[in-house]
PDB file of N, CA and C in Angstrom:
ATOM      1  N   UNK A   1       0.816  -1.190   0.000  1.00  0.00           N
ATOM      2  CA  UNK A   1       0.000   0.000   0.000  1.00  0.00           C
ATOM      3  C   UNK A   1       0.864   1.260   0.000  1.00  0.00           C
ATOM      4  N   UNK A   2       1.717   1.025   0.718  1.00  0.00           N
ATOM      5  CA  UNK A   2       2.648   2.673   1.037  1.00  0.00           C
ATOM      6  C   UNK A   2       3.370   2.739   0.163  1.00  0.00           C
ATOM      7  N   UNK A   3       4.209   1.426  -0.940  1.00  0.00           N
ATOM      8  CA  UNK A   3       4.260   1.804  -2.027  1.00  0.00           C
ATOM      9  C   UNK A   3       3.578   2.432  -3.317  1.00  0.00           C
ATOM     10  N   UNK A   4       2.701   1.664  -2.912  1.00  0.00           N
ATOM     11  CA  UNK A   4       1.308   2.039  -4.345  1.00  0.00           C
ATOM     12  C   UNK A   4       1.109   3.685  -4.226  1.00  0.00           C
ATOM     13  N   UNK A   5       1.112   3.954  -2.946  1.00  0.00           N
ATOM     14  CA  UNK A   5       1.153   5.703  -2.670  1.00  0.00           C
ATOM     15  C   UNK A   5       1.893   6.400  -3.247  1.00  0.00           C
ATOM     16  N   UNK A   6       3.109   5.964  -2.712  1.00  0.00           N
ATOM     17  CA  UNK A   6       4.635   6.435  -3.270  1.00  0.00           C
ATOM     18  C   UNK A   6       4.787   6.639  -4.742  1.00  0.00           C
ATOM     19  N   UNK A   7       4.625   5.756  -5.145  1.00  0.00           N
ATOM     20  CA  UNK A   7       4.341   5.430  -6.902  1.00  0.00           C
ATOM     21  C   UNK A   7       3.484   6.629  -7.662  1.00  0.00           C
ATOM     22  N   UNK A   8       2.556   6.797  -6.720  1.00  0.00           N
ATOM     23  CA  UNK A   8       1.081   7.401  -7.428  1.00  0.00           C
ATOM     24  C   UNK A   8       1.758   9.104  -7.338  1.00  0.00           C
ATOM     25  N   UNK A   9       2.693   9.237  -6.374  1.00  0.00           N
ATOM     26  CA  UNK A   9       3.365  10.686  -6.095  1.00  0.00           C
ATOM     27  C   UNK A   9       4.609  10.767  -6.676  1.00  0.00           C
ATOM     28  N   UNK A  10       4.704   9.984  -7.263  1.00  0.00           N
ATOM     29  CA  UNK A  10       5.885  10.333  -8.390  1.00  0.00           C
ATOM     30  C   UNK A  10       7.691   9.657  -7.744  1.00  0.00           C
ATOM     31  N   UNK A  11       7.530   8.860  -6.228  1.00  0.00           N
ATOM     32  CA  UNK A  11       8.658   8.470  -5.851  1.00  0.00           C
ATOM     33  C   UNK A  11       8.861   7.076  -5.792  1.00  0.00           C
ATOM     34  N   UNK A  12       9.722   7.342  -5.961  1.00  0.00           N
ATOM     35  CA  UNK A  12      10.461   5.290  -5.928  1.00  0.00           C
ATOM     36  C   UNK A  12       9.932   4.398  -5.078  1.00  0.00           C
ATOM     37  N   UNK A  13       8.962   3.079  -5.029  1.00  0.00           N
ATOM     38  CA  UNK A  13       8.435   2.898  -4.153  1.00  0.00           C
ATOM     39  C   UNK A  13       9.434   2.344  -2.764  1.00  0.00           C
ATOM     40  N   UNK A  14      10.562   2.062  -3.729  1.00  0.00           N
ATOM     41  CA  UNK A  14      11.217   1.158  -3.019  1.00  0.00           C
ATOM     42  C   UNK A  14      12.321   2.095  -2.032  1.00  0.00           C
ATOM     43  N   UNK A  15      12.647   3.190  -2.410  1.00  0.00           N
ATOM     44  CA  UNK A  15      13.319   3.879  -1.651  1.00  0.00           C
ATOM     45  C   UNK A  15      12.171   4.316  -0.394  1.00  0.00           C
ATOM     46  N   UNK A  16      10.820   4.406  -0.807  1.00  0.00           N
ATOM     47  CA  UNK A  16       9.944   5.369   0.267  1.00  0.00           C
ATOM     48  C   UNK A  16      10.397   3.972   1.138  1.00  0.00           C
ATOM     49  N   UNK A  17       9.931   2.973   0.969  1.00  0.00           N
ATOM     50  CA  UNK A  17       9.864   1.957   2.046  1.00  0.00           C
ATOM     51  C   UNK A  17      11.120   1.733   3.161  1.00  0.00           C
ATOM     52  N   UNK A  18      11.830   2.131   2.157  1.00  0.00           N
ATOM     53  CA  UNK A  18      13.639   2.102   2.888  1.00  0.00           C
ATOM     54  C   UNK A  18      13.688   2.957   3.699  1.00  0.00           C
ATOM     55  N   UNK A  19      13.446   4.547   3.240  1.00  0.00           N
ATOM     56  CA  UNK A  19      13.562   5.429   4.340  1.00  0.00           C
ATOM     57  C   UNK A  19      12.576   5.490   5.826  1.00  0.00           C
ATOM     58  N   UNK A  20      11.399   4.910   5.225  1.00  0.00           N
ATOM     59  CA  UNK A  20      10.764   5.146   6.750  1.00  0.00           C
ATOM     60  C   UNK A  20      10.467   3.741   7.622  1.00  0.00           C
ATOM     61  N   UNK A  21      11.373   3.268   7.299  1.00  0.00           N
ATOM     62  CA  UNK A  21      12.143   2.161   7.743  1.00  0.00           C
ATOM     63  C   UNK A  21      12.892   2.676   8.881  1.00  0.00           C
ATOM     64  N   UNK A  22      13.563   4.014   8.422  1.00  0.00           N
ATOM     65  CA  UNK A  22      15.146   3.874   8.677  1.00  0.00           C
ATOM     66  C   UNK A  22      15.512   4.127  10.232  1.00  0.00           C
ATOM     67  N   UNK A  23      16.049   3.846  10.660  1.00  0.00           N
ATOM     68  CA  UNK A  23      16.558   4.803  11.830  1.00  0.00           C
ATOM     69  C   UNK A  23      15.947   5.654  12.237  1.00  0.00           C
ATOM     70  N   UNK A  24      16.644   7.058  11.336  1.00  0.00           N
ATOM     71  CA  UNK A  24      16.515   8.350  11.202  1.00  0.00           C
ATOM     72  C   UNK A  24      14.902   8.662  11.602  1.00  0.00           C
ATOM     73  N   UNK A  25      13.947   7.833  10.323  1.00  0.00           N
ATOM     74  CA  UNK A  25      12.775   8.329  10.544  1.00  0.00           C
ATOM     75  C   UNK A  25      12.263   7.875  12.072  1.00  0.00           C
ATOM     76  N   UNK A  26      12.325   6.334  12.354  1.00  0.00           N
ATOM     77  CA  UNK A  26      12.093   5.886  13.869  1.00  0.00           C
ATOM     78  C   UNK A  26      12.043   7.155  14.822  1.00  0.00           C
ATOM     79  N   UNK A  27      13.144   7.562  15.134  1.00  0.00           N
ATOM     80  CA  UNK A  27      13.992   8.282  15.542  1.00  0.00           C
ATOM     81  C   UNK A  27      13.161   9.851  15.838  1.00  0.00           C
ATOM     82  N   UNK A  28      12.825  10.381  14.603  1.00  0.00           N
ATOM     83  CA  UNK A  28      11.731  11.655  14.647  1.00  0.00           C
ATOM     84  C   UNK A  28      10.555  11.230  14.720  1.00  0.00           C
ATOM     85  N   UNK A  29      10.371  10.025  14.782  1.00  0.00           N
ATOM     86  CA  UNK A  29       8.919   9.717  15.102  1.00  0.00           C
ATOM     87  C   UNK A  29       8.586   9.372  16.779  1.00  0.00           C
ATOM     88  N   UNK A  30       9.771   8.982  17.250  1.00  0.00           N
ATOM     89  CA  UNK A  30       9.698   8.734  18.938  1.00  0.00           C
ATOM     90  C   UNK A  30      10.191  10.010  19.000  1.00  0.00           C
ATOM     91  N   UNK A  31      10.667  11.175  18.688  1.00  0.00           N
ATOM     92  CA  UNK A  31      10.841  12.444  19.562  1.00  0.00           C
ATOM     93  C   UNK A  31       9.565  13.432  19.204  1.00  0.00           C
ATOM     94  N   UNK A  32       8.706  13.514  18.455  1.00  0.00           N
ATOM     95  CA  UNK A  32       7.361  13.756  18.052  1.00  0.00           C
ATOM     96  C   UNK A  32       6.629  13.255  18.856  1.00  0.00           C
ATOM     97  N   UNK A  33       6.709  11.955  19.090  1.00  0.00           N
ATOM     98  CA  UNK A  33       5.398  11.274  19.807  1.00  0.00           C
ATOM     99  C   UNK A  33       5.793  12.004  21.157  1.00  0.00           C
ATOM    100  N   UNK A  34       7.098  11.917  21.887  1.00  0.00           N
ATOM    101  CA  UNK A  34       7.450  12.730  22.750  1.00  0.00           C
ATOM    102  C   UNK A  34       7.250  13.943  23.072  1.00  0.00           C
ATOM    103  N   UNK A  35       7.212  14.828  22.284  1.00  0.00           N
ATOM    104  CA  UNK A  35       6.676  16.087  22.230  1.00  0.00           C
ATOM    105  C   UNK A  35       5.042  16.020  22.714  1.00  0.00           C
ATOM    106  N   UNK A  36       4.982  15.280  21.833  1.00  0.00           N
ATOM    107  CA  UNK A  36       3.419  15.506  21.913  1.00  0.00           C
ATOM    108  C   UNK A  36       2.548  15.146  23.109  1.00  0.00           C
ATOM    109  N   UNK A  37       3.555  14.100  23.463  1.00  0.00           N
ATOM    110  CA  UNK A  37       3.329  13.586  25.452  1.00  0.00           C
ATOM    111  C   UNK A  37       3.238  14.550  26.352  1.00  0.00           C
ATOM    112  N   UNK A  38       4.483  15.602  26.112  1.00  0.00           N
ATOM    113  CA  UNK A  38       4.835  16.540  27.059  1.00  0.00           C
ATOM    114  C   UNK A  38       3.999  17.602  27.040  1.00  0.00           C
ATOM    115  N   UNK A  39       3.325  17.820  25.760  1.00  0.00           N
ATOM    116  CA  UNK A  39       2.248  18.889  25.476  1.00  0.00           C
ATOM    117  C   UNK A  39       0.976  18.513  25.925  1.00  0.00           C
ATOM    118  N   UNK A  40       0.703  17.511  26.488  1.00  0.00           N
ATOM    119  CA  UNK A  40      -0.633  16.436  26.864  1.00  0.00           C
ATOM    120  C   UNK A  40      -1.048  16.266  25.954  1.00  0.00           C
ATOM    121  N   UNK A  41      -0.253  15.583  24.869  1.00  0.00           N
ATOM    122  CA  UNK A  41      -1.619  15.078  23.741  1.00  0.00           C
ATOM    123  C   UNK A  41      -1.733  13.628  24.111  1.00  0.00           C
ATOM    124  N   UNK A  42      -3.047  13.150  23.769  1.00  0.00           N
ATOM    125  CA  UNK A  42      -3.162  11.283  24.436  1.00  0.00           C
ATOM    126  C   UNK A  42      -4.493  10.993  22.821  1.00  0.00           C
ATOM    127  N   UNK A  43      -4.348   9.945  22.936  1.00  0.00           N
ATOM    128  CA  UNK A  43      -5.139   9.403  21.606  1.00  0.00           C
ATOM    129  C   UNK A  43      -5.193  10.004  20.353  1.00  0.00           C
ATOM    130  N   UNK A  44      -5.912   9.894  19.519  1.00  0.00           N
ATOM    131  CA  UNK A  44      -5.827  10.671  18.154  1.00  0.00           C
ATOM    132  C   UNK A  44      -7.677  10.877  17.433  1.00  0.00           C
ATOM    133  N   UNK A  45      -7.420  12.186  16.729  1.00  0.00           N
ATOM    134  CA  UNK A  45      -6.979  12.817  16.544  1.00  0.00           C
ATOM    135  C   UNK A  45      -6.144  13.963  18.021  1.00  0.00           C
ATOM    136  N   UNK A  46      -5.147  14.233  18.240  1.00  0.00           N
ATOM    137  CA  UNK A  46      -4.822  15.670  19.126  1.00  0.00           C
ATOM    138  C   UNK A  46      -4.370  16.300  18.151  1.00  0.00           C
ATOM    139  N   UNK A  47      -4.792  17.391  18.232  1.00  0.00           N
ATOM    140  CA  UNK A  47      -4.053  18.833  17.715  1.00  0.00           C
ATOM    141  C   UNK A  47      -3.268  19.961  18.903  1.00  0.00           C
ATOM    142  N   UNK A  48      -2.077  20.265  18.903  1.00  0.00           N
ATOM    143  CA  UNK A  48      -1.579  21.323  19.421  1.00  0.00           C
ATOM    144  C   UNK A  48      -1.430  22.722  18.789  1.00  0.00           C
ATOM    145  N   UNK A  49      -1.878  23.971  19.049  1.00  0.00           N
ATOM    146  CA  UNK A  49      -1.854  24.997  18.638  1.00  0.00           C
ATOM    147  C   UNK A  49      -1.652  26.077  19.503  1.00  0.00           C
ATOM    148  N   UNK A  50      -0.040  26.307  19.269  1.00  0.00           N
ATOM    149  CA  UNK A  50       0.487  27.371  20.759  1.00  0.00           C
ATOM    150  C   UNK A  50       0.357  26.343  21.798  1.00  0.00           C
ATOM    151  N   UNK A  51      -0.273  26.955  22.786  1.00  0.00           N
ATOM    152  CA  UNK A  51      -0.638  26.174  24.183  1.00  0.00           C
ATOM    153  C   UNK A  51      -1.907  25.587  24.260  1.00  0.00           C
ATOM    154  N   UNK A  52      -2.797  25.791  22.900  1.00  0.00           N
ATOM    155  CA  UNK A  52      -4.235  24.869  22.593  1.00  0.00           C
ATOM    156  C   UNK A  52      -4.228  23.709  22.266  1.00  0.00           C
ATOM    157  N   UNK A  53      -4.951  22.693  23.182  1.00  0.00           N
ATOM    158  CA  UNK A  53      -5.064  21.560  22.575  1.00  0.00           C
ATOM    159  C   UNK A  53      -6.233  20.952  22.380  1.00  0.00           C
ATOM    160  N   UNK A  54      -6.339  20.308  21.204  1.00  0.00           N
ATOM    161  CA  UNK A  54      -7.529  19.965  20.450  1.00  0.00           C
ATOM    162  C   UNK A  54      -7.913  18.658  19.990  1.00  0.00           C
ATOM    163  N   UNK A  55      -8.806  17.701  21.084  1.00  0.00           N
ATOM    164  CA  UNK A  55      -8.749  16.369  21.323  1.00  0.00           C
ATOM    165  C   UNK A  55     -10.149  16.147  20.028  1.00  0.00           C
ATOM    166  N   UNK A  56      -9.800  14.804  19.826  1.00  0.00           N
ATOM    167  CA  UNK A  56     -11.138  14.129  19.009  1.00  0.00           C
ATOM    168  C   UNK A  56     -11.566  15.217  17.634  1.00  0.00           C
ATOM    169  N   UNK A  57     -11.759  13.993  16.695  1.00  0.00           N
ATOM    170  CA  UNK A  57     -12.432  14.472  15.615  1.00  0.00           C
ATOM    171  C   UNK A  57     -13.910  16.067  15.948  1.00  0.00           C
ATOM    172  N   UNK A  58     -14.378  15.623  16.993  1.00  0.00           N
ATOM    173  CA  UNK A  58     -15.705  16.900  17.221  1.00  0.00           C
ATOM    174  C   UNK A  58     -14.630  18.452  17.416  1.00  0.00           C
ATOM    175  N   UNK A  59     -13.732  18.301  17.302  1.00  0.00           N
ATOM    176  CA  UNK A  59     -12.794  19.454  17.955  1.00  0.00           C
ATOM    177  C   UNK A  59     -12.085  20.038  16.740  1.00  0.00           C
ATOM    178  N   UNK A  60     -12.276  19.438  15.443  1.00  0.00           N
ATOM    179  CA  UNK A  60     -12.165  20.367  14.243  1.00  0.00           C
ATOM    180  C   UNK A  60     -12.371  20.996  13.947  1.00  0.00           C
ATOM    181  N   UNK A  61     -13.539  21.562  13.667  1.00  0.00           N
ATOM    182  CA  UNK A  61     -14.585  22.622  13.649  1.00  0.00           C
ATOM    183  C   UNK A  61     -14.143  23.867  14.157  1.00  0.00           C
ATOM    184  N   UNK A  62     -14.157  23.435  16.223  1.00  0.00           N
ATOM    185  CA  UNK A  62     -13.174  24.457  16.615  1.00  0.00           C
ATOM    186  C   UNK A  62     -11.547  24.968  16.172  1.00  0.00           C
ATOM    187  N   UNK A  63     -10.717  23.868  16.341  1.00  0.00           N
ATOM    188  CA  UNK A  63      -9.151  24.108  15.377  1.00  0.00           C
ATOM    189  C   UNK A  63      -9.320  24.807  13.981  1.00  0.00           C
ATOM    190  N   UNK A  64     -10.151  24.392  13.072  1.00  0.00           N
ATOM    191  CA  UNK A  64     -10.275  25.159  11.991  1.00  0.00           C
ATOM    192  C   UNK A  64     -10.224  27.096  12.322  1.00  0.00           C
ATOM    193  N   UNK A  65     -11.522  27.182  13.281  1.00  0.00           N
ATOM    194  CA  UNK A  65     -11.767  28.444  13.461  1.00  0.00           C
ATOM    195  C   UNK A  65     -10.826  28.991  14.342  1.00  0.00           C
ATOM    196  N   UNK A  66      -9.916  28.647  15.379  1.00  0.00           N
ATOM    197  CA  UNK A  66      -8.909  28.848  15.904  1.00  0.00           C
ATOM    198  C   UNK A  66      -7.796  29.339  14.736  1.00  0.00           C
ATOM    199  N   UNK A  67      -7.401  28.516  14.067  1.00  0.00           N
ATOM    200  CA  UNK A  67      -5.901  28.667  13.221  1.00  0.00           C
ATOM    201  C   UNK A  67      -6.638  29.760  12.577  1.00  0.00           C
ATOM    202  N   UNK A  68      -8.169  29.648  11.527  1.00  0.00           N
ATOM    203  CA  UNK A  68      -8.827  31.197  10.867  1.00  0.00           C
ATOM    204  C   UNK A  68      -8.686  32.383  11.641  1.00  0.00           C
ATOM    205  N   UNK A  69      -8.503  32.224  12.980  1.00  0.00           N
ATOM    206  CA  UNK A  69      -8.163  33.611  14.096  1.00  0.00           C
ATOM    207  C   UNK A  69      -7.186  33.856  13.879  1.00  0.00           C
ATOM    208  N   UNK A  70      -5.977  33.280  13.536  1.00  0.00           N
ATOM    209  CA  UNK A  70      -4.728  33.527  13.940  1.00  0.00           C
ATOM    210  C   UNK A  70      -3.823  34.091  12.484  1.00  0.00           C
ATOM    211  N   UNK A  71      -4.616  33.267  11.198  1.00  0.00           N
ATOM    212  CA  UNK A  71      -3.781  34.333  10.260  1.00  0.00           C
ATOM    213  C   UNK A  71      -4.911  35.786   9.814  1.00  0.00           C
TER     214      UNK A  71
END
């Protein structure tokens, strides 16, 4: 599947698979998830915005109109 993606966006399928494989990506993906611990995010969807946080799909609506405040 994550090849078939890859493919459909114009990249090598076989390199996409390699890189987020890799280390590296592991790596920014446990210091992200980390972040996002420390910010209290827990389940998904969370959104962080500044010091707002924005739990569960019903909380879009609001985030939408939040980030529309801000630019």
């Amino acid at each position: 599947m994550i090849g078939e993606v890859a493919r459909e966006v114009g990249l090598d399928p076989a390199a996409a698979l390699e890189g987020a494989s890799s280390q590296l990506a592991k790596d920014l993906l446990r210091a992200a998830t980390d972040e996002a611990l420390a910010k209290g995010a827990f389940g998904a969807p969370t959104f962080v915005v500044g010091d707002q946080i924005y739990r569960g799909n019903d909380r879009i609506v609001p985030l939408e109109r939040h980030i529309g405040a801000q630019g």
